[in-house]
PDB file of N, CA and C in Angstrom:
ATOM      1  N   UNK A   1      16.085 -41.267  12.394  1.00  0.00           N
ATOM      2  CA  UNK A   1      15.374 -40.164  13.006  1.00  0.00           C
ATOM      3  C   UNK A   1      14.119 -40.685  13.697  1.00  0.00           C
ATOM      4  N   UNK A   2      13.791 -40.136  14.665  1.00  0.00           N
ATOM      5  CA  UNK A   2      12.645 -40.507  15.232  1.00  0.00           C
ATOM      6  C   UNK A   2      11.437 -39.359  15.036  1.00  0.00           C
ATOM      7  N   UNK A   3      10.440 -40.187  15.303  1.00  0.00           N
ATOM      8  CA  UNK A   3       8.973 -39.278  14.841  1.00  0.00           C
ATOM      9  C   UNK A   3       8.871 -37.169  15.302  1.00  0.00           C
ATOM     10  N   UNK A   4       9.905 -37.222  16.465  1.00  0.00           N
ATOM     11  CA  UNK A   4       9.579 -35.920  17.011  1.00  0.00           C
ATOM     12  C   UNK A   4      10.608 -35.212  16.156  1.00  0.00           C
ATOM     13  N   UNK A   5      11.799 -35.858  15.804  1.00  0.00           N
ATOM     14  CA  UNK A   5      12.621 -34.748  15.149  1.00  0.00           C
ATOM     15  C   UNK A   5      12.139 -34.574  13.753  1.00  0.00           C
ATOM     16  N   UNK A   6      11.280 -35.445  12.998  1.00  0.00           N
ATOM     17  CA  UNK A   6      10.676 -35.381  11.747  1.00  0.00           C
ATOM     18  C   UNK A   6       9.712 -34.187  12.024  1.00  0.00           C
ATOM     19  N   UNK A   7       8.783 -34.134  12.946  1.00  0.00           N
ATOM     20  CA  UNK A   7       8.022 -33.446  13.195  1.00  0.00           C
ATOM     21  C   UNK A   7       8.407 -31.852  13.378  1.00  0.00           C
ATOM     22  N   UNK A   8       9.314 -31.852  14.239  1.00  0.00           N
ATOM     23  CA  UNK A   8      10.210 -30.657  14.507  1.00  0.00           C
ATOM     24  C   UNK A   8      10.830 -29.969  12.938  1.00  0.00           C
ATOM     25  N   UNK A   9      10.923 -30.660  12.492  1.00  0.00           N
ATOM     26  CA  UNK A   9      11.826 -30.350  11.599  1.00  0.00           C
ATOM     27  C   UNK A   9      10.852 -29.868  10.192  1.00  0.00           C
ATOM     28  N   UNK A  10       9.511 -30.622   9.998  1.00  0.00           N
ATOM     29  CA  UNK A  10       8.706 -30.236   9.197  1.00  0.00           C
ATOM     30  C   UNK A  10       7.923 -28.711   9.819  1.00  0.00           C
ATOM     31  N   UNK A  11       7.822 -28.834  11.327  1.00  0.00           N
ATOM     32  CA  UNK A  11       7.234 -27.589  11.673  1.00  0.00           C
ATOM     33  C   UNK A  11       8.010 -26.489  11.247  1.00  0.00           C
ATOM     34  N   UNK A  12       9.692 -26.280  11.633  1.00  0.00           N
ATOM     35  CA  UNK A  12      10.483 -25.387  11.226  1.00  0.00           C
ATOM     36  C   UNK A  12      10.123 -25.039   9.521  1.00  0.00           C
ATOM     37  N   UNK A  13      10.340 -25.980   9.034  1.00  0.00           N
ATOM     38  CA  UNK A  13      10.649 -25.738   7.323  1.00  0.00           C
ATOM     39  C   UNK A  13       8.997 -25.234   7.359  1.00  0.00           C
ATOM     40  N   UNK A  14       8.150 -25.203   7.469  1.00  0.00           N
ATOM     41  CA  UNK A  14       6.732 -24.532   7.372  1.00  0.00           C
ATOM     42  C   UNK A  14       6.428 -23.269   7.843  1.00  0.00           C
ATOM     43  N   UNK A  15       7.117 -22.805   9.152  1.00  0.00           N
ATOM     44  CA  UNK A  15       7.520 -21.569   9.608  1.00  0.00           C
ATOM     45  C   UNK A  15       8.161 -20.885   9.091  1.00  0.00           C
ATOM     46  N   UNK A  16       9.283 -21.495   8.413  1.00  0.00           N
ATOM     47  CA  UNK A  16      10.207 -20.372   7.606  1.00  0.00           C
ATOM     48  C   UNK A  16       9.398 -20.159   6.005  1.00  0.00           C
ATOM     49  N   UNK A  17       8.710 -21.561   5.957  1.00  0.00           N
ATOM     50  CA  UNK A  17       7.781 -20.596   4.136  1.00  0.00           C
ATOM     51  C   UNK A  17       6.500 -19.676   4.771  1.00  0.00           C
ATOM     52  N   UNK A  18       6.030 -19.778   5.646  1.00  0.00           N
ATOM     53  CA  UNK A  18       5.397 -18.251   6.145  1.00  0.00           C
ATOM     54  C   UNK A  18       6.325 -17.024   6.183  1.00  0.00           C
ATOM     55  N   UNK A  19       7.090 -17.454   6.750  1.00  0.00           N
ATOM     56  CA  UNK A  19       8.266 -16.400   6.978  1.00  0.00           C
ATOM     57  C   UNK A  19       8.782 -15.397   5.895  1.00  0.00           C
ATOM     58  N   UNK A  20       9.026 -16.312   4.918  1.00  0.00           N
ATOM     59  CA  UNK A  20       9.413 -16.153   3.540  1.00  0.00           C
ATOM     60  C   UNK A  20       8.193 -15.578   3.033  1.00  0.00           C
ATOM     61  N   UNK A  21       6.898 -15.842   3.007  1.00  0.00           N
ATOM     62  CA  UNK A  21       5.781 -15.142   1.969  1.00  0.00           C
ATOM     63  C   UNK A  21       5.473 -14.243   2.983  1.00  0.00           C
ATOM     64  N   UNK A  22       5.393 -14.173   3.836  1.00  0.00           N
ATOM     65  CA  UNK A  22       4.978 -12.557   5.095  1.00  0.00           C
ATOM     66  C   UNK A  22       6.232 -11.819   4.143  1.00  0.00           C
ATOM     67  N   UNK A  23       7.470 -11.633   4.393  1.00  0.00           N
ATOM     68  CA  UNK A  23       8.289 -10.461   3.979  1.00  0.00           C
ATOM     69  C   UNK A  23       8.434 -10.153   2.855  1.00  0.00           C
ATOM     70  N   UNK A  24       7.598 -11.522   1.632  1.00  0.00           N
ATOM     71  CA  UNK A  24       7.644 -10.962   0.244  1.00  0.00           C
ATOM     72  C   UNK A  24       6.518  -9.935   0.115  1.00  0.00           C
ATOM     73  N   UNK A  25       5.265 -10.797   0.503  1.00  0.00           N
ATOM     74  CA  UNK A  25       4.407  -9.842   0.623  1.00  0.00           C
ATOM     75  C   UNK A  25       3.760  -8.534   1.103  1.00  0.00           C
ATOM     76  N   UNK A  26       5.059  -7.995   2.278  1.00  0.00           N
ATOM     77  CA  UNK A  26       5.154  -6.915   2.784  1.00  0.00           C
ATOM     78  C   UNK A  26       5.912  -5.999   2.062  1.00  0.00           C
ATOM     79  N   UNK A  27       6.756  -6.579   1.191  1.00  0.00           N
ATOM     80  CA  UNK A  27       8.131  -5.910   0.121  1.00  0.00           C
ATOM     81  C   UNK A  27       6.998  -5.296  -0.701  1.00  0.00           C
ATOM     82  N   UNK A  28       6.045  -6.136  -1.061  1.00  0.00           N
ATOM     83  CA  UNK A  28       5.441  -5.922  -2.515  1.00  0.00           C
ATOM     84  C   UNK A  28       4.304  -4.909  -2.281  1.00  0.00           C
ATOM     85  N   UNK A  29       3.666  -5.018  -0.843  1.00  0.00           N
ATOM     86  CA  UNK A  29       2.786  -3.847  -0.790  1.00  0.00           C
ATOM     87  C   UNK A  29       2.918  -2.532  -0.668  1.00  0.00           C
ATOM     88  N   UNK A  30       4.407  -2.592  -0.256  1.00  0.00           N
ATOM     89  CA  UNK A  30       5.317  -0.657  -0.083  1.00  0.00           C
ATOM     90  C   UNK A  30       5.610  -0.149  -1.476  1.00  0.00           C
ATOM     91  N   UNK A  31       4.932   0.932  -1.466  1.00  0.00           N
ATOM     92  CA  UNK A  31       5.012   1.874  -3.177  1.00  0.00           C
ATOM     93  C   UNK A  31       6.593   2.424  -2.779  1.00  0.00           C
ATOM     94  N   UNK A  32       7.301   1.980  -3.133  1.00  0.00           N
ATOM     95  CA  UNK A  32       8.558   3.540  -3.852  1.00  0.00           C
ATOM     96  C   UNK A  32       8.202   4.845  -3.738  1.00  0.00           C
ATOM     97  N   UNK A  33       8.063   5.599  -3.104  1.00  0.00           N
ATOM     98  CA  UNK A  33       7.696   6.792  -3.041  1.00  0.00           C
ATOM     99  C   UNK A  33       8.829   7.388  -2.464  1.00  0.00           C
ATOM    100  N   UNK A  34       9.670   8.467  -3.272  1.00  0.00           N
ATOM    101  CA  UNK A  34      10.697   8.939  -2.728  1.00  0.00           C
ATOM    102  C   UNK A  34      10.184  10.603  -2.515  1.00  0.00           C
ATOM    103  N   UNK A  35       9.410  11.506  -3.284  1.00  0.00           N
ATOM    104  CA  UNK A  35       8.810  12.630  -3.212  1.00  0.00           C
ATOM    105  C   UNK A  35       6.958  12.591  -3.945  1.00  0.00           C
ATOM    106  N   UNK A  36       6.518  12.916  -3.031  1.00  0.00           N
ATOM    107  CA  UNK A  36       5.101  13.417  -3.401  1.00  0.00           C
ATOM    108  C   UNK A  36       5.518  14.916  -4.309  1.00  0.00           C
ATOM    109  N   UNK A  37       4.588  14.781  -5.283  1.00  0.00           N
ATOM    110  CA  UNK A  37       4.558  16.257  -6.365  1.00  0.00           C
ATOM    111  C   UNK A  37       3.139  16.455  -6.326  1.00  0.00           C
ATOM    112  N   UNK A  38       2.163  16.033  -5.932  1.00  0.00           N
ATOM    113  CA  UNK A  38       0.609  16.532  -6.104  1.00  0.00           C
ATOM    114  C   UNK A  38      -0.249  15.714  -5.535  1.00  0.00           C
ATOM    115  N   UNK A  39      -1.318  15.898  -5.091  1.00  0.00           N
ATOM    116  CA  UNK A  39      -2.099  15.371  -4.855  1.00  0.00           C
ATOM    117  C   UNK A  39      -3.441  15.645  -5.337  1.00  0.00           C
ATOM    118  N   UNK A  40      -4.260  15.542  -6.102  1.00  0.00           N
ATOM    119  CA  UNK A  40      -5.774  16.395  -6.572  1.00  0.00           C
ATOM    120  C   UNK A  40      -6.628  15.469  -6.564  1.00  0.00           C
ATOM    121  N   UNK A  41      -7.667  16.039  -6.828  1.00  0.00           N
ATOM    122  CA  UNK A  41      -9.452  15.326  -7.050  1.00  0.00           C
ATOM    123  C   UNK A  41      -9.767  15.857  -8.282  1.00  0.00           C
ATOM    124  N   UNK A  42     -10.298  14.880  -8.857  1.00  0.00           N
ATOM    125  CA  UNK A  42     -11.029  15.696  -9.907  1.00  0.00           C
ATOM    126  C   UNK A  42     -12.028  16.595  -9.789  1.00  0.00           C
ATOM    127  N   UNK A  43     -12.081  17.360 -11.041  1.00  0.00           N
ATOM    128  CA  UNK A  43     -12.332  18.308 -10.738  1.00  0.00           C
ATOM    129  C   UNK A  43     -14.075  18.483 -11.096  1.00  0.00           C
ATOM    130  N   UNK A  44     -14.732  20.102 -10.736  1.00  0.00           N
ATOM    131  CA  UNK A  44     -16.115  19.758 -10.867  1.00  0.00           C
ATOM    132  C   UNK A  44     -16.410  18.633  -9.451  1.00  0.00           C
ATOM    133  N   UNK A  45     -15.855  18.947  -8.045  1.00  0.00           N
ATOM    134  CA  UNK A  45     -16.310  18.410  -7.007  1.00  0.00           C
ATOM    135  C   UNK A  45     -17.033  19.456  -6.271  1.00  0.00           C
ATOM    136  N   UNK A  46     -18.262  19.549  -6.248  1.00  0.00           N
ATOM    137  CA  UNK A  46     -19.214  20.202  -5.311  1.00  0.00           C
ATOM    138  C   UNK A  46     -19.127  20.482  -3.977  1.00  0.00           C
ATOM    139  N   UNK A  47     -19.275  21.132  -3.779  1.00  0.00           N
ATOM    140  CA  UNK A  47     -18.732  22.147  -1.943  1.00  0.00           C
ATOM    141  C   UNK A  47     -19.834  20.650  -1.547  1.00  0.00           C
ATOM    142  N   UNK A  48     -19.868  19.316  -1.587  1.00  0.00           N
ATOM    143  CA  UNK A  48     -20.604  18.661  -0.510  1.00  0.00           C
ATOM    144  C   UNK A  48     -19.451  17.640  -0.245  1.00  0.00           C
ATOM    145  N   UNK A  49     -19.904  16.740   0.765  1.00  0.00           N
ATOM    146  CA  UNK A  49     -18.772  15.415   1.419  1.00  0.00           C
ATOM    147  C   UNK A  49     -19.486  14.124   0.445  1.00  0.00           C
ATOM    148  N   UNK A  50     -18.449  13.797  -0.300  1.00  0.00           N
ATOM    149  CA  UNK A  50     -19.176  12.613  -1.424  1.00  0.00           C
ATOM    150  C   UNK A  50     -17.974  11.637  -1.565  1.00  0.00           C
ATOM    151  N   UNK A  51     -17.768  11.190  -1.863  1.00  0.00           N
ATOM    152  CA  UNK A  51     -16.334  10.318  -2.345  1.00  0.00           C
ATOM    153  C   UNK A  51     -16.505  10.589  -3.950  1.00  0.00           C
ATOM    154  N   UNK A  52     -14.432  11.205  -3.969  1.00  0.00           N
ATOM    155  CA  UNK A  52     -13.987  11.654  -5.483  1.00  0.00           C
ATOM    156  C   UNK A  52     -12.913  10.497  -5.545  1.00  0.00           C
ATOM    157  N   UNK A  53     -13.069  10.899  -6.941  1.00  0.00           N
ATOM    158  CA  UNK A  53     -11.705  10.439  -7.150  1.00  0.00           C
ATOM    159  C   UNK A  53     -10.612  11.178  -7.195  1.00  0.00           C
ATOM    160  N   UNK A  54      -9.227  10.643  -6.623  1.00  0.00           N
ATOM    161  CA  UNK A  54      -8.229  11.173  -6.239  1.00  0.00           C
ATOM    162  C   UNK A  54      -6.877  10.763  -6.944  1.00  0.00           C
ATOM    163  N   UNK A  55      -5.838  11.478  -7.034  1.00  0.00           N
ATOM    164  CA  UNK A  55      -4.994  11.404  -7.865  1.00  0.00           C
ATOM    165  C   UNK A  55      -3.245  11.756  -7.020  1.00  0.00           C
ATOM    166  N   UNK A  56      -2.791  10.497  -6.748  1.00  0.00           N
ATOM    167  CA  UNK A  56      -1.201  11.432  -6.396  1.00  0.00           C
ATOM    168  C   UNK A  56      -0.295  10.880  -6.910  1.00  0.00           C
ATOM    169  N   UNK A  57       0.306  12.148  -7.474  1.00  0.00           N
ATOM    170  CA  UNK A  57       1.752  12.141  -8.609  1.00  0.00           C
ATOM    171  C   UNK A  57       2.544  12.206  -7.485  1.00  0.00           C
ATOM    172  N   UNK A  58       3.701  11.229  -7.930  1.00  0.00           N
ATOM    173  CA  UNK A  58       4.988  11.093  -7.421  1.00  0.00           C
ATOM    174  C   UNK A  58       6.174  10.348  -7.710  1.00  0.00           C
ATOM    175  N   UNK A  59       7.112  10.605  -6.959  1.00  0.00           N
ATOM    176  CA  UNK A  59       8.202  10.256  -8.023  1.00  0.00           C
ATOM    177  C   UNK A  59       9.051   9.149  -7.183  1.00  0.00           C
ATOM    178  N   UNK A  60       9.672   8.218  -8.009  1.00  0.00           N
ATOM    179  CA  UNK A  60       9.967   6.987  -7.094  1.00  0.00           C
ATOM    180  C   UNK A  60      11.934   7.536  -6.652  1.00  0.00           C
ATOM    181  N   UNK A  61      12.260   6.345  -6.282  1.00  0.00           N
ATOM    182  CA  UNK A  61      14.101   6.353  -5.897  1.00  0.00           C
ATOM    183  C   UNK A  61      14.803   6.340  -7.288  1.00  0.00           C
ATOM    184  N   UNK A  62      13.797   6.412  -8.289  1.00  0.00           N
ATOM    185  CA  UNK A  62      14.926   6.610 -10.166  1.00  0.00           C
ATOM    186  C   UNK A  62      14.663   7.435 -10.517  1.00  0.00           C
ATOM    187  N   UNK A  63      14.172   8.291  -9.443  1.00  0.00           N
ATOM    188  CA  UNK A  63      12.878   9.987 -10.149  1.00  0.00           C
ATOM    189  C   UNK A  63      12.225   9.726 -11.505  1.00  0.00           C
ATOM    190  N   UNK A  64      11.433   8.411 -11.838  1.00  0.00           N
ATOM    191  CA  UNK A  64      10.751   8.538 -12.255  1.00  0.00           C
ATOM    192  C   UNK A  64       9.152   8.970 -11.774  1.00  0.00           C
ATOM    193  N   UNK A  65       8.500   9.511 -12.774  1.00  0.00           N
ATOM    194  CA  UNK A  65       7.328  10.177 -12.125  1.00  0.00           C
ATOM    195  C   UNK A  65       6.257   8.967 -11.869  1.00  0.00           C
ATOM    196  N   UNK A  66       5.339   8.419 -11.517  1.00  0.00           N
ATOM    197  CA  UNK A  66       4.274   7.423 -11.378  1.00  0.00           C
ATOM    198  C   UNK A  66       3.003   8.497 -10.929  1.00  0.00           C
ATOM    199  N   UNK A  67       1.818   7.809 -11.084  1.00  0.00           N
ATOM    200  CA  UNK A  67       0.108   8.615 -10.729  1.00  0.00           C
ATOM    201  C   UNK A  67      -0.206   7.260 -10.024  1.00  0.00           C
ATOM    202  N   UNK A  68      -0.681   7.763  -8.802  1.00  0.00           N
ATOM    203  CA  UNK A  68      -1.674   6.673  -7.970  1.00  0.00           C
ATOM    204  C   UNK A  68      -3.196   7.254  -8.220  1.00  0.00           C
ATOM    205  N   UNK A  69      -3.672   6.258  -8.626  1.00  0.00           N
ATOM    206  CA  UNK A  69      -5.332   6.711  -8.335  1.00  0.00           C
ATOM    207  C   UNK A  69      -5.750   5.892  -7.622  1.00  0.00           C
ATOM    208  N   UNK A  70      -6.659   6.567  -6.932  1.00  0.00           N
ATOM    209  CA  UNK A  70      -7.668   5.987  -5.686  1.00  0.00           C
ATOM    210  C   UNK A  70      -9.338   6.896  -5.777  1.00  0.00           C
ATOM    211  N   UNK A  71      -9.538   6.480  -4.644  1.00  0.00           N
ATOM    212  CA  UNK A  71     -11.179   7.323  -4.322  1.00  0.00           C
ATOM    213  C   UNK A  71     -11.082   7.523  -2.865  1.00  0.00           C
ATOM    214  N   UNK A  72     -11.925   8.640  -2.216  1.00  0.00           N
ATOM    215  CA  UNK A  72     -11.382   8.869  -1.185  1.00  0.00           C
ATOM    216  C   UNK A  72     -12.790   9.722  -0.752  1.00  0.00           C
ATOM    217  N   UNK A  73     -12.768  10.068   0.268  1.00  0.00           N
ATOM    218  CA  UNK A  73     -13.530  11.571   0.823  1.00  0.00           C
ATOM    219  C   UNK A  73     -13.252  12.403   0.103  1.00  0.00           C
ATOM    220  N   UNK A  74     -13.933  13.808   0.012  1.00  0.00           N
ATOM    221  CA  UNK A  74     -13.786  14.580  -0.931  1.00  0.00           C
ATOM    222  C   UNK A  74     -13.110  15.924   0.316  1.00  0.00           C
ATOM    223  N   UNK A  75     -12.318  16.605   0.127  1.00  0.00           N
ATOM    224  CA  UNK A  75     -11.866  17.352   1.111  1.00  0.00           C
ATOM    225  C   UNK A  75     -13.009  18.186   1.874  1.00  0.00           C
ATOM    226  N   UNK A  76     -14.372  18.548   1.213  1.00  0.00           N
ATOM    227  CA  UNK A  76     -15.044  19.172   1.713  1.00  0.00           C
ATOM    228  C   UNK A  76     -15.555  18.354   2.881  1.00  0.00           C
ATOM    229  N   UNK A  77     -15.437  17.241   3.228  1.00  0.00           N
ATOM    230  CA  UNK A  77     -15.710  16.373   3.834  1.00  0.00           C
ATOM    231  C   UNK A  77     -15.338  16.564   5.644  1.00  0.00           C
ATOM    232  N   UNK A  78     -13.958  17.482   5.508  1.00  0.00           N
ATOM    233  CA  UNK A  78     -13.326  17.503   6.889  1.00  0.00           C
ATOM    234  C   UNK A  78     -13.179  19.205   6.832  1.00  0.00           C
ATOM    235  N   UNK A  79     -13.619  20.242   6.272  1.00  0.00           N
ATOM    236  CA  UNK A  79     -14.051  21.280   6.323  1.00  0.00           C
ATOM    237  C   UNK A  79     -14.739  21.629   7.470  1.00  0.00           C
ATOM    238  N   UNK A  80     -14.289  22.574   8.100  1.00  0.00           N
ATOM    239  CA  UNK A  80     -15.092  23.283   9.485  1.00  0.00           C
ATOM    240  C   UNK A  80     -15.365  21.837  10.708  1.00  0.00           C
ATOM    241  N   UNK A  81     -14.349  21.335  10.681  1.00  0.00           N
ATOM    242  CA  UNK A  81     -14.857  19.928  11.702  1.00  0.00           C
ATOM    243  C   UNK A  81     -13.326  19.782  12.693  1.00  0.00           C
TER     244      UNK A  81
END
């Protein structure tokens, strides 16, 4: 083999392990979400724009149920706007 097909050939095999960790890591960031059942804030949130915490129940492709929590704007936030 000569130096360019070594080269060629290490570039390929390096492209395809990007390749390979881009689509794992895109697999792994998509939630299962087959139906949303709720979405809420806790509660005791004041008619002002604050960041709550937020809560959405849902159910995956085995209908099992799962809770995402996050934090978010508080809905009063996009009120009259």
């Amino acid at each position: 083999m000569n130096t360019k097909t070594v080269y060629a050939a290490c570039l390929f095999a390096a492209l395809n392990i990007c390749t390979f960790a881009a689509r794992a890591e895109a697999s792994a960031s998509q939630p299962d979400i087959q139906h949303v059942v709720s979405v809420t804030e806790d509660a005791g949130s004041s008619a002002i724009c604050r960041i709550v915490n937020s809560h959405l129940t849902y159910l995956d492709s085995q209908g099992q149920q799962h809770v995402f929590d996050y934090r978010k704007f508080s809905s009063h936030c996009y009120e009259g706007s």
